[in-house]
Protein backbone atom coordinates (compact mmCIF):
# COMPACT_ATOMS: atom_id res chain seq x y z
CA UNK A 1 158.21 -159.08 78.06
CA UNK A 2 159.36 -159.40 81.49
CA UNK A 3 158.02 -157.31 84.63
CA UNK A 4 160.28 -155.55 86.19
CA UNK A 5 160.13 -155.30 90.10
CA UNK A 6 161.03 -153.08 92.85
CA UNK A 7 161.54 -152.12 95.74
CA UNK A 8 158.96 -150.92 98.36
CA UNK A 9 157.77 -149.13 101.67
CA UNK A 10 154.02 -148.76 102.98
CA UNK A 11 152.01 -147.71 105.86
CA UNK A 12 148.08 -147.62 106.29
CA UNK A 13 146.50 -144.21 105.69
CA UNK A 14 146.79 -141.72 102.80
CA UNK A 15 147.71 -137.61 102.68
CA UNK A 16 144.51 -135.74 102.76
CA UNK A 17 146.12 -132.51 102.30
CA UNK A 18 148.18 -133.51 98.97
CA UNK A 19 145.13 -134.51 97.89
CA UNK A 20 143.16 -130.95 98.85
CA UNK A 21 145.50 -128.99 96.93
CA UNK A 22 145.93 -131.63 94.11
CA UNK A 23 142.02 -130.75 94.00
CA UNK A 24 141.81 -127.29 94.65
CA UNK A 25 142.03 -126.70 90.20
CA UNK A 26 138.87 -129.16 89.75
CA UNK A 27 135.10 -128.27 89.70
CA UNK A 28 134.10 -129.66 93.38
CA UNK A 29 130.87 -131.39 91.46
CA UNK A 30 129.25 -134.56 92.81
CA UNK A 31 129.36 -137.11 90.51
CA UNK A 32 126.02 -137.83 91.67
CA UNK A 33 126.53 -140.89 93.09
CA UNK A 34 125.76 -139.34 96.35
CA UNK A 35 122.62 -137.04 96.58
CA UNK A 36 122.96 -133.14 97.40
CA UNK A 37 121.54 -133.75 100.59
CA UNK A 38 124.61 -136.38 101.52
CA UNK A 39 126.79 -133.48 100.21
CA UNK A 40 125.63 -130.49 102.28
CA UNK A 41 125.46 -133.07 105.50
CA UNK A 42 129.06 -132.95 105.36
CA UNK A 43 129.43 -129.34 106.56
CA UNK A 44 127.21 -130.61 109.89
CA UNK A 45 130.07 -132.55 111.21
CA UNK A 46 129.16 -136.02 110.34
CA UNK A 47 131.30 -138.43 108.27
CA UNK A 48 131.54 -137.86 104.43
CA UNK A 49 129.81 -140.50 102.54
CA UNK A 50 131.99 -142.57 100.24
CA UNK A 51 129.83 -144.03 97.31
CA UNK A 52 131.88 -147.37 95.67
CA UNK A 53 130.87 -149.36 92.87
CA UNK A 54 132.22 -153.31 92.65
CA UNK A 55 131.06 -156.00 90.41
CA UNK A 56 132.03 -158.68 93.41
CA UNK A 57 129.11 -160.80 94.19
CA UNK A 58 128.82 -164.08 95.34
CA UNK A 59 130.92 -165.45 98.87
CA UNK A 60 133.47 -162.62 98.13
CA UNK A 61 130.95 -159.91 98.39
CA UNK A 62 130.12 -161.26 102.08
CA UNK A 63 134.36 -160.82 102.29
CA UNK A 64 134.22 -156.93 100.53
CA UNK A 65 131.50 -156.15 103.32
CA UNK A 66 133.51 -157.27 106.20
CA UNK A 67 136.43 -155.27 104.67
CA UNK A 68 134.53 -152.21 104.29
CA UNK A 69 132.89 -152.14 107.71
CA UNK A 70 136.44 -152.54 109.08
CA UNK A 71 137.44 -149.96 107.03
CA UNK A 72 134.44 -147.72 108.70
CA UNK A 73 135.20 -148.54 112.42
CA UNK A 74 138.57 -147.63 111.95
CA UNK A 75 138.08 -143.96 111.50
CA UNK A 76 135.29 -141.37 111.73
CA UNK A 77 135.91 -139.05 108.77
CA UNK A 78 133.94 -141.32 106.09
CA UNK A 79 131.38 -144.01 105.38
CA UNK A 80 131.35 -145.89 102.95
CA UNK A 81 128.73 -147.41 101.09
CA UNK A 82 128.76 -149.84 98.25
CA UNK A 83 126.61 -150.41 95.24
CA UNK A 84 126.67 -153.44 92.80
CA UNK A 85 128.06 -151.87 89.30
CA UNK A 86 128.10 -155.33 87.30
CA UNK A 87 130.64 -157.46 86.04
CA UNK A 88 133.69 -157.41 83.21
CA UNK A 89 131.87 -155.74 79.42
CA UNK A 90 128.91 -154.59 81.39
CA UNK A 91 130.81 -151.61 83.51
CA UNK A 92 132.43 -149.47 80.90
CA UNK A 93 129.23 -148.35 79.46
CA UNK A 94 127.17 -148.07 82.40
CA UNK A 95 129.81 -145.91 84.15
CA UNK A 96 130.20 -144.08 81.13
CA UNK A 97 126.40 -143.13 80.97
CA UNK A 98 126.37 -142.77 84.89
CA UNK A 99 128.84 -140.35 84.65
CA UNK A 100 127.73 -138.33 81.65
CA UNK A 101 124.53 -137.68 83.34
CA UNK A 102 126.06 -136.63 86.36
CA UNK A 103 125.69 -139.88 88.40
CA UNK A 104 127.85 -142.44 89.01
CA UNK A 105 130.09 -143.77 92.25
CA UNK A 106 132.87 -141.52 93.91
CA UNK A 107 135.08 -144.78 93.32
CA UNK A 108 135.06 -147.53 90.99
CA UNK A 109 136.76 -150.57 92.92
CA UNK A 110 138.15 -153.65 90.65
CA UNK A 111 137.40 -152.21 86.52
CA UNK A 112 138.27 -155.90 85.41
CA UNK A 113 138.56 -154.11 81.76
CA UNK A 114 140.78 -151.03 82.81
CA UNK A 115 142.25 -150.77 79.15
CA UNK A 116 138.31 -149.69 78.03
CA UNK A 117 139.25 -146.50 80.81
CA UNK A 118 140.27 -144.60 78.06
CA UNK A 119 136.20 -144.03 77.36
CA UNK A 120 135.69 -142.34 81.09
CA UNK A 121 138.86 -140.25 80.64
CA UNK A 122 137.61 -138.10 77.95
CA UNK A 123 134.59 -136.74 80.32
CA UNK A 124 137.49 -135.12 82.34
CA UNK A 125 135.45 -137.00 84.91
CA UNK A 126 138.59 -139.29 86.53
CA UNK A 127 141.28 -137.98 88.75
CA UNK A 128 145.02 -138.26 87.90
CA UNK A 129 146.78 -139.51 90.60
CA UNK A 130 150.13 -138.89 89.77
CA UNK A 131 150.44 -136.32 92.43
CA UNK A 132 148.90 -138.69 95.19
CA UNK A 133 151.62 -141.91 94.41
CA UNK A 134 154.55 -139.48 94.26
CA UNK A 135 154.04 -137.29 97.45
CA UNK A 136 156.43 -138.64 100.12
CA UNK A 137 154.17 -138.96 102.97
CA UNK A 138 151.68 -140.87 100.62
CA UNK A 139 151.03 -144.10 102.39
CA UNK A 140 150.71 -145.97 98.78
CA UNK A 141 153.27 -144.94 96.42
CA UNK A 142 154.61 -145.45 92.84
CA UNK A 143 157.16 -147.90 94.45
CA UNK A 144 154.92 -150.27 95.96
CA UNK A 145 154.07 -151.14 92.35
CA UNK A 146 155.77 -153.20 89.38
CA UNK A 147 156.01 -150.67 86.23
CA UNK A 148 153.95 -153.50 84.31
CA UNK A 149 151.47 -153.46 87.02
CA UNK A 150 151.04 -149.84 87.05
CA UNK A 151 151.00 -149.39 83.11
CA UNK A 152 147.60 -150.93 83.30
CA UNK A 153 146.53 -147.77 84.71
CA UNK A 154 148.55 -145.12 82.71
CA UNK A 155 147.08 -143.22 79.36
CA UNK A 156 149.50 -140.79 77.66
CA UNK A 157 151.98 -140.41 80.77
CA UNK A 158 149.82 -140.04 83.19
CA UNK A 159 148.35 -142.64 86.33
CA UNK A 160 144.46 -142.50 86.32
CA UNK A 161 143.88 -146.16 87.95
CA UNK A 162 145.71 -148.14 90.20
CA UNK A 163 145.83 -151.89 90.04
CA UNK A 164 143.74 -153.50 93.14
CA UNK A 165 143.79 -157.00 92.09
CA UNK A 166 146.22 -159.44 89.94
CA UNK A 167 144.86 -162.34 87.78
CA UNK A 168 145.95 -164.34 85.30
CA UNK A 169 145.00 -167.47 83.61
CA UNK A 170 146.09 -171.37 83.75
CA UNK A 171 145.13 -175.00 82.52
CA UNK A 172 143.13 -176.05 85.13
CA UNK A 173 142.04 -180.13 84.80
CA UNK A 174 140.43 -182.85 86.45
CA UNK A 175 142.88 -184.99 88.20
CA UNK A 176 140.93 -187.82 87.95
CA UNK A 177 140.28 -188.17 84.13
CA UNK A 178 144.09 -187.31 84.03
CA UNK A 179 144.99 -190.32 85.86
CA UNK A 180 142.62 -192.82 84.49
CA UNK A 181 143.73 -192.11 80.95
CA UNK A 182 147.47 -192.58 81.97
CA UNK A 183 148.01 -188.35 81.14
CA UNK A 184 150.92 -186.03 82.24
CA UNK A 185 150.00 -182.64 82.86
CA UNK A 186 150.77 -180.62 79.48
CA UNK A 187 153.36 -177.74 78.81
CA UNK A 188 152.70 -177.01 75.51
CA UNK A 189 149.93 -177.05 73.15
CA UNK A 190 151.27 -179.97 71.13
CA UNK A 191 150.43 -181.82 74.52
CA UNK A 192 147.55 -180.33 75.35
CA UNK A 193 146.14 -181.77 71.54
CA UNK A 194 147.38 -185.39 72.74
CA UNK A 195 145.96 -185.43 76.20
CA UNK A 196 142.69 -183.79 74.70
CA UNK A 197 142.64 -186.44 72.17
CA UNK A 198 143.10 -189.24 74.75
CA UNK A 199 140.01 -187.75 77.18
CA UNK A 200 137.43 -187.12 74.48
CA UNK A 201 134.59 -189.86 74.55
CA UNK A 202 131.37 -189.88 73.16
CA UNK A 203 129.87 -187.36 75.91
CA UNK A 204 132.87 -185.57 76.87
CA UNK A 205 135.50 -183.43 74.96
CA UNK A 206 139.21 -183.19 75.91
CA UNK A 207 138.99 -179.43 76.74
CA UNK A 208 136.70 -176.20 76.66
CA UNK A 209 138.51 -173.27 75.02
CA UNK A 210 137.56 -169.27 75.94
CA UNK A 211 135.00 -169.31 73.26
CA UNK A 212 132.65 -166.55 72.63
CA UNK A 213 132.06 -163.03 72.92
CA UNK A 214 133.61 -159.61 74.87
CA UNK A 215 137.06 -159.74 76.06
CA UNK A 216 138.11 -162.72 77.97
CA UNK A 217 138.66 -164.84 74.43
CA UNK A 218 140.68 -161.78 73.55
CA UNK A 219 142.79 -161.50 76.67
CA UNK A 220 143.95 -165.23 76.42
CA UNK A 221 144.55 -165.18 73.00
CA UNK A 222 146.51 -162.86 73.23
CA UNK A 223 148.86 -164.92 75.56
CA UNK A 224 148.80 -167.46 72.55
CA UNK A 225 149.90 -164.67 70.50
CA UNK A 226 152.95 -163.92 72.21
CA UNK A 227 154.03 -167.57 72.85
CA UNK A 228 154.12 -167.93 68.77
CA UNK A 229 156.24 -165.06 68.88
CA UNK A 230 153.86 -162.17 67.64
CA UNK A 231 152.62 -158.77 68.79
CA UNK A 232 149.07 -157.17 69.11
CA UNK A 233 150.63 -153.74 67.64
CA UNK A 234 153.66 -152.13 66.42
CA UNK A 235 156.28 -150.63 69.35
CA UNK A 236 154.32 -147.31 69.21
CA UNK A 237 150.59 -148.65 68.92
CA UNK A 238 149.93 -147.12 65.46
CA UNK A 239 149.35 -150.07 63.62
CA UNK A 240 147.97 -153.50 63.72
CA UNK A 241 150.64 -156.27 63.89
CA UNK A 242 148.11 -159.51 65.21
CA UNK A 243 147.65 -160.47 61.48
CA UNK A 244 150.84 -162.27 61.08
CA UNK A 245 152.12 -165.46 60.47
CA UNK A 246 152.61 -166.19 64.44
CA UNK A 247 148.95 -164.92 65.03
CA UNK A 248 147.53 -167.55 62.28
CA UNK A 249 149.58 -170.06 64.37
CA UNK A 250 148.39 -168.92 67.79
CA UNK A 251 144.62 -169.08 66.72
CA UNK A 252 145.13 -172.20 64.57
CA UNK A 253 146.20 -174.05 67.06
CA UNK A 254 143.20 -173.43 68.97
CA UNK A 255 140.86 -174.22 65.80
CA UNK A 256 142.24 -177.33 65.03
CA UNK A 257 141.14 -178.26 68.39
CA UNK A 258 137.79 -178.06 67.48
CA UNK A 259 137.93 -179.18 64.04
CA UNK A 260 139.68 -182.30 65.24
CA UNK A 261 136.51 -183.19 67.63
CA UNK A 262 138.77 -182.34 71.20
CA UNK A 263 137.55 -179.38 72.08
CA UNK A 264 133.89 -178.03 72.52
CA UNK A 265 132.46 -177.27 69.66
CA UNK A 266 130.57 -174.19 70.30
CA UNK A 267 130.61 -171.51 73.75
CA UNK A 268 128.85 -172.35 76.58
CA UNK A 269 129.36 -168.50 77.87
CA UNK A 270 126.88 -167.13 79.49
CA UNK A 271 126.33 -163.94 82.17
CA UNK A 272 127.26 -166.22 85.10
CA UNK A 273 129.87 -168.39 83.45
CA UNK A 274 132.36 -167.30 80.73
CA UNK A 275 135.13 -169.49 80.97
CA UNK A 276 133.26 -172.88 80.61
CA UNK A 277 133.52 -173.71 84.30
CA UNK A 278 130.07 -175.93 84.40
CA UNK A 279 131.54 -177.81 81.95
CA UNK A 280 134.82 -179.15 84.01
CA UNK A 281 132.18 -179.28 86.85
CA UNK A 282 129.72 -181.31 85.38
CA UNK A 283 132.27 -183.72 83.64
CA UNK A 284 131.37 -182.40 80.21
CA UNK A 285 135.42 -181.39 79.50
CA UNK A 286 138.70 -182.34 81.21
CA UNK A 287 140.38 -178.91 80.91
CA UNK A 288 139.59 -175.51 80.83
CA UNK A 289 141.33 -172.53 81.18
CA UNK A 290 140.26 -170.11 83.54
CA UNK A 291 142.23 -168.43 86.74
CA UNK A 292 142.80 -169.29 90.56
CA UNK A 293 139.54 -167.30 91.53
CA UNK A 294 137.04 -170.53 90.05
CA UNK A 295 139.13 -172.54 92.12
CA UNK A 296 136.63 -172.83 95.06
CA UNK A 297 133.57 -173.29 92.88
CA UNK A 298 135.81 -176.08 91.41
CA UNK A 299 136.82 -177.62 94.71
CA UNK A 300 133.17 -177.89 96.05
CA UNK A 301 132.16 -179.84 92.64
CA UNK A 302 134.90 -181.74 91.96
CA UNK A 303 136.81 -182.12 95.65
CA UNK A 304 139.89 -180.14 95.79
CA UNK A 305 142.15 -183.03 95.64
CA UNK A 306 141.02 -183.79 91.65
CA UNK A 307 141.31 -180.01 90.54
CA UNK A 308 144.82 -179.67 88.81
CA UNK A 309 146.65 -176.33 88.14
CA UNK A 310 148.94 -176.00 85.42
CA UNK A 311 151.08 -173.17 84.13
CA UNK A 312 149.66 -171.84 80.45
CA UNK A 313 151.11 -173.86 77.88
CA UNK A 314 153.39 -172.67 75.32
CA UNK A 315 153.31 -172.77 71.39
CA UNK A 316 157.43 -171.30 71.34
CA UNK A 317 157.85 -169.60 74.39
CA UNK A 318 156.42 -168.99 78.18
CA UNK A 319 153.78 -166.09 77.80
CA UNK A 320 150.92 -164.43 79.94
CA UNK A 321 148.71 -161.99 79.79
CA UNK A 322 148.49 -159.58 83.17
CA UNK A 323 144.66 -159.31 84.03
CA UNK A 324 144.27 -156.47 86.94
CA UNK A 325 141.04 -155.24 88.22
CA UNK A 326 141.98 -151.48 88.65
CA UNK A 327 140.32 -148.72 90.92
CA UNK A 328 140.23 -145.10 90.05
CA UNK A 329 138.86 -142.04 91.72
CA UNK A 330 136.13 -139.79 90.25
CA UNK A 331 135.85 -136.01 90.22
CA UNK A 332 133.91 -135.22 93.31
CA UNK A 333 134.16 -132.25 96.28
CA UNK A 334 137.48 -132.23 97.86
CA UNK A 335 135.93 -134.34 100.84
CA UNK A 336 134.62 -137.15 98.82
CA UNK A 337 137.63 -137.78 97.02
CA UNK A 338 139.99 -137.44 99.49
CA UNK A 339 138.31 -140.29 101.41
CA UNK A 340 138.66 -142.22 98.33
CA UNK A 341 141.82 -142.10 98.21
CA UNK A 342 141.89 -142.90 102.25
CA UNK A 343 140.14 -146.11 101.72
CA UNK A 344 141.77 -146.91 98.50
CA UNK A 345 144.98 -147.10 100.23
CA UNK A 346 143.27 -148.94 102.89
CA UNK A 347 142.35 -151.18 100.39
CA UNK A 348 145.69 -151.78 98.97
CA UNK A 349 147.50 -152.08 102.15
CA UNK A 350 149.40 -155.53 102.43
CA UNK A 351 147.30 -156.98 105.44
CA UNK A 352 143.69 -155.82 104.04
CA UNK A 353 144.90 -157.11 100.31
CA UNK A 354 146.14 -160.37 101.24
CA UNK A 355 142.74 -161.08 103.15
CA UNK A 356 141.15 -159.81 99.97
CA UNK A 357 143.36 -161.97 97.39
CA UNK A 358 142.41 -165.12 99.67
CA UNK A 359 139.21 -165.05 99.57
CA UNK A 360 138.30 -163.99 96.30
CA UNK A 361 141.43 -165.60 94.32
CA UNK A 362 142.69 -162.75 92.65
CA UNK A 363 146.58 -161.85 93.46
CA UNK A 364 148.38 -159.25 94.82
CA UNK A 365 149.08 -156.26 92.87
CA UNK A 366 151.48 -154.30 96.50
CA UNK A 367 154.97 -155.61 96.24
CA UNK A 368 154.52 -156.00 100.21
CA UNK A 369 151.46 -157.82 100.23
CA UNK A 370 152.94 -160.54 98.01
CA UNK A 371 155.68 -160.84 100.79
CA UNK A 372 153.29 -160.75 103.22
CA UNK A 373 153.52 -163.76 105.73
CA UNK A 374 149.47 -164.08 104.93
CA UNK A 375 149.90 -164.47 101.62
CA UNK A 376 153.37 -166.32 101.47
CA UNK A 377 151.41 -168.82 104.09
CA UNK A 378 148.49 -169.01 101.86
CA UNK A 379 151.09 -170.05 98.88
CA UNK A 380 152.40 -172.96 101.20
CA UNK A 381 149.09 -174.20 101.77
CA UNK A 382 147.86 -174.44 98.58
CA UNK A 383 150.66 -174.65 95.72
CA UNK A 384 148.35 -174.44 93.38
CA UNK A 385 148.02 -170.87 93.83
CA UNK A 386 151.84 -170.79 93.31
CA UNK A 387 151.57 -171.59 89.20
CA UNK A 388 149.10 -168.42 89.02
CA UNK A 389 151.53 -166.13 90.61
CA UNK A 390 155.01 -167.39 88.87
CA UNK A 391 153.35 -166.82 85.94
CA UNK A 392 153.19 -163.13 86.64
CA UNK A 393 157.37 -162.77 86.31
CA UNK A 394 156.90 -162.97 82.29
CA UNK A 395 153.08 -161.52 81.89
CA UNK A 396 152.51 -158.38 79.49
CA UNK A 397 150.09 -155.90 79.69
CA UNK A 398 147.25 -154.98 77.11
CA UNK A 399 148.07 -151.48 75.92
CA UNK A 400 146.18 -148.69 77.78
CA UNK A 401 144.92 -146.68 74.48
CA UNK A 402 141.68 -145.50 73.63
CA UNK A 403 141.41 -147.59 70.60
CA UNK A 404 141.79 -150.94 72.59
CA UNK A 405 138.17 -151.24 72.96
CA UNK A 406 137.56 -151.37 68.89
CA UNK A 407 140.41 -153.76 68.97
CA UNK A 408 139.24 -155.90 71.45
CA UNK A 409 135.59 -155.53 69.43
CA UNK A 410 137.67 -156.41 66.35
CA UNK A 411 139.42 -159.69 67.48
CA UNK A 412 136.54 -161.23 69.77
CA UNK A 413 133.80 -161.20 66.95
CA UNK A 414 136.39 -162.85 64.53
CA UNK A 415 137.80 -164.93 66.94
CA UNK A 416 134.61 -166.43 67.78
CA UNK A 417 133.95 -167.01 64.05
CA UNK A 418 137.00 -168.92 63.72
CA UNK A 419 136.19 -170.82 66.75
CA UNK A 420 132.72 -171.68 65.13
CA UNK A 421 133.95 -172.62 62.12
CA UNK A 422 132.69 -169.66 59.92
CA UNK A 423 135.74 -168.18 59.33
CA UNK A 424 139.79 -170.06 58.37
CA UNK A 425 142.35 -168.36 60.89
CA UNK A 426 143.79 -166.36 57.78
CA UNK A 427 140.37 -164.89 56.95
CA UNK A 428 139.98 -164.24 60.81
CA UNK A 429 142.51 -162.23 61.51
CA UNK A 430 142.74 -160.30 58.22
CA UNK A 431 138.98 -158.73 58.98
CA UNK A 432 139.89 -158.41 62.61
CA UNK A 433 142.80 -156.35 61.33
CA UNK A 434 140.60 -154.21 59.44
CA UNK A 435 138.70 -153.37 61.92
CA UNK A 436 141.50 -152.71 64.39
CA UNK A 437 143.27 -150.87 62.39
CA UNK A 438 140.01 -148.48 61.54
CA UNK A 439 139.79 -147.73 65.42
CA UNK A 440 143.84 -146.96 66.02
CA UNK A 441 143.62 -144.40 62.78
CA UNK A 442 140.48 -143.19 64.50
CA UNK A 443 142.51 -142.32 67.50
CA UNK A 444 144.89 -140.78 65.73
């Protein structure tokens, strides 16, 4: 369960040439994303244009455009341009229909659902990159990553995306309602019942669990799953293993939450708010659990001196699930995606990812940048930030296999049942199973 780190060097700009020849066996196709007139302006002399989808909006996109036009004052071989893609569920199909039609971005930056990448890959449409991390001279290489962090971006062998960002999920709390009810900050669920229990009034509940649709109520739940001691799937991913008596304990113990009153009793999620973050703002809840990038919508509402960070609590055991937003190249001419790959690494080198992780509360995914004085200073000024990255020693990774998206389908729509009250935990998890298990044979 535990990631296992290494060692590292890095430097600032990539290997065009590796990439060249790595290209030389692929159609040199547009993926659209740029228009044929962008393409044949290339042989005129001028800069390539690089065309990047993000789903950042908000004060971090102001920070991504800063980055970027750094990025194009530094050298004269490409510009590039970025285009909104949306957020989290929304991407994987619209890429997916971008791309089939022959549109889409040269580079995806940030896929906060990189196990759904399995979708793109069968188009042929995504680079392997493989060839880029291993070559010597490459200025981002295989090393520079943990091997948890970089099996969020490897299907069947093979490197397609590379982790840009880090995130992963606490109990974050309002200081104040802690300390007027007498509370200690909870490390296990048992405690987190108890200190629910003692903040619920008549208009407020104890705490706002990841209730309702898509993937985030499956991402933390599965966190719960491993701290009861269960697995999402057997060791080789061929069969469903969430249906056990540790994953009726890991969702129980959310349900009786709600069934005892504590919790909210239905999801407040909506396009601009999944995690239940108006609700710790407004007063509505004393805990939610979300990660260190609400922080600074948190601080504004609440003042930063009564938001409180906690590590995830535990059912039987420490557990966490790694969330990285992952980049990946797609199949372009030889130009366009070697300049994704130059400003990918630009993108990933320590300096430009620390000022990245700061300002948009995500966490490194370089080895350097983590041991970067930015980011080690950052730490020391706000140890808060500290719980999100310790937690990263014992996080997992959600299996990068095609199926994963009809097993994330599977759990969230039954996990939101349960939630709801529609469903026991038993009867949950045995139709989730179903399901599941229809999309792994399927893959098979």
């Amino acid at each position: 369960m535990q990631l296992r780190k290494a060692t590292s060097t890095f430097s600032r700009r990539g290997t065009v040439a590796a990439l060249a020849a790595l290209t030389l066996s692929l159609a040199a196709c547009s993926t659209g994303g740029l228009s044929e007139g962008s393409a044949e302006g290339e042989g005129e002399g001028g800069p390539t244009p690089i065309l990047v989808w993000s789903g950042v909006k908000g004060e971090a996109e102001v920070k991504l455009g800063e980055l970027v036009e750094e990025y194009n004052a530094s050298q004269d071989e490409y510009v590039v341009e970025t285009q909104f893609s949306g957020t989290g569920d929304q991407l994987p199909a619209k890429l997916l229909n971008a791309v089939q039609n022959g549109q889409g971005p040269n580079m995806q930056l940030g896929d906060s659902t990189p196990q759904m990448l399995a979708q793109l890959l069968e188009t042929g449409k995504v680079l392997p990159l493989d060839d880029l991390i291993d070559d010597p001279e490459a200025e981002v290489g295989r090393d520079n990553f943990t091997e948890g962090m970089l099996a969020t971006g490897t299907f069947d062998g093979t490197v397609y995306s590379l982790p840009t960002e880090a995130g992963d999920f606490g109990l974050v709390y309002n200081k104040e309602m802690f300390e007027e009810a007498g509370l200690e900050v909870p490390t296990t669920w048992d405690e987190v019942a108890d200190a629910a229990e003692a903040l619920t009034t008549d208009d407020r509940y104890g705490i706002y669990l990841p209730i309702g649709t898509g993937e985030w109520p499956v991402f933390t739940w599965q966190a719960m799953l491993w701290s009861a001691g269960g697995e999402l799937l057997n060791e080789d991913n061929t069969e469903v293993a969430f249906d056990s008596p540790e994953g009726v304990t890991a969702l129980k113990t959310w349900t009786d939450l709600v069934e005892d009153g504590v919790a909210y009793p239905s999801s407040l999620q909506t396009d601009a708010d999944g995690q239940g973050i108006a609700s710790l703002q407004t007063g509505q809840v004393g805990m939610v659990v979300t990660g260190a990038y609400n922080l600074g919508i948190l601080d504004e509402a609440l003042g930063a001196e009564n938001v409180g960070v906690a590590t995830f609590p535990q059912i039987e055991q420490p557990a966490m699930n790694t969330g990285t937003n992952n980049s990946y190249i797609l199949e372009g001419t030889d130009e366009e995606e070697a300049g994704a790959w130059d400003f990918l690494q630009y993108w990933l080198s320590p300096e430009v990812q620390a000022e990245w992780c700061i300002a948009s509360g995500y966490l490194p995914t370089n080895i350097e940048t983590a041991e970067s004085e930015t980011f080690t200073d950052f730490l020391q000024e706000d140890p808060r930030q500290q719980v999100f990255y310790d937690q990263l020693e014992y996080a997992e990774a959600r299996p990068s296999i095609l199926a994963y998206s009809g097993i994330s389908a599977a759990l969230s729509t039954e996990i939101e049942k349960a939630l709801l009250g529609k469903s026991t935990p038993e009867e949950a998890l045995q139709a989730a199973a179903k399901n599941a298990q229809a999309a792994l044979d399927e893959q098979q």
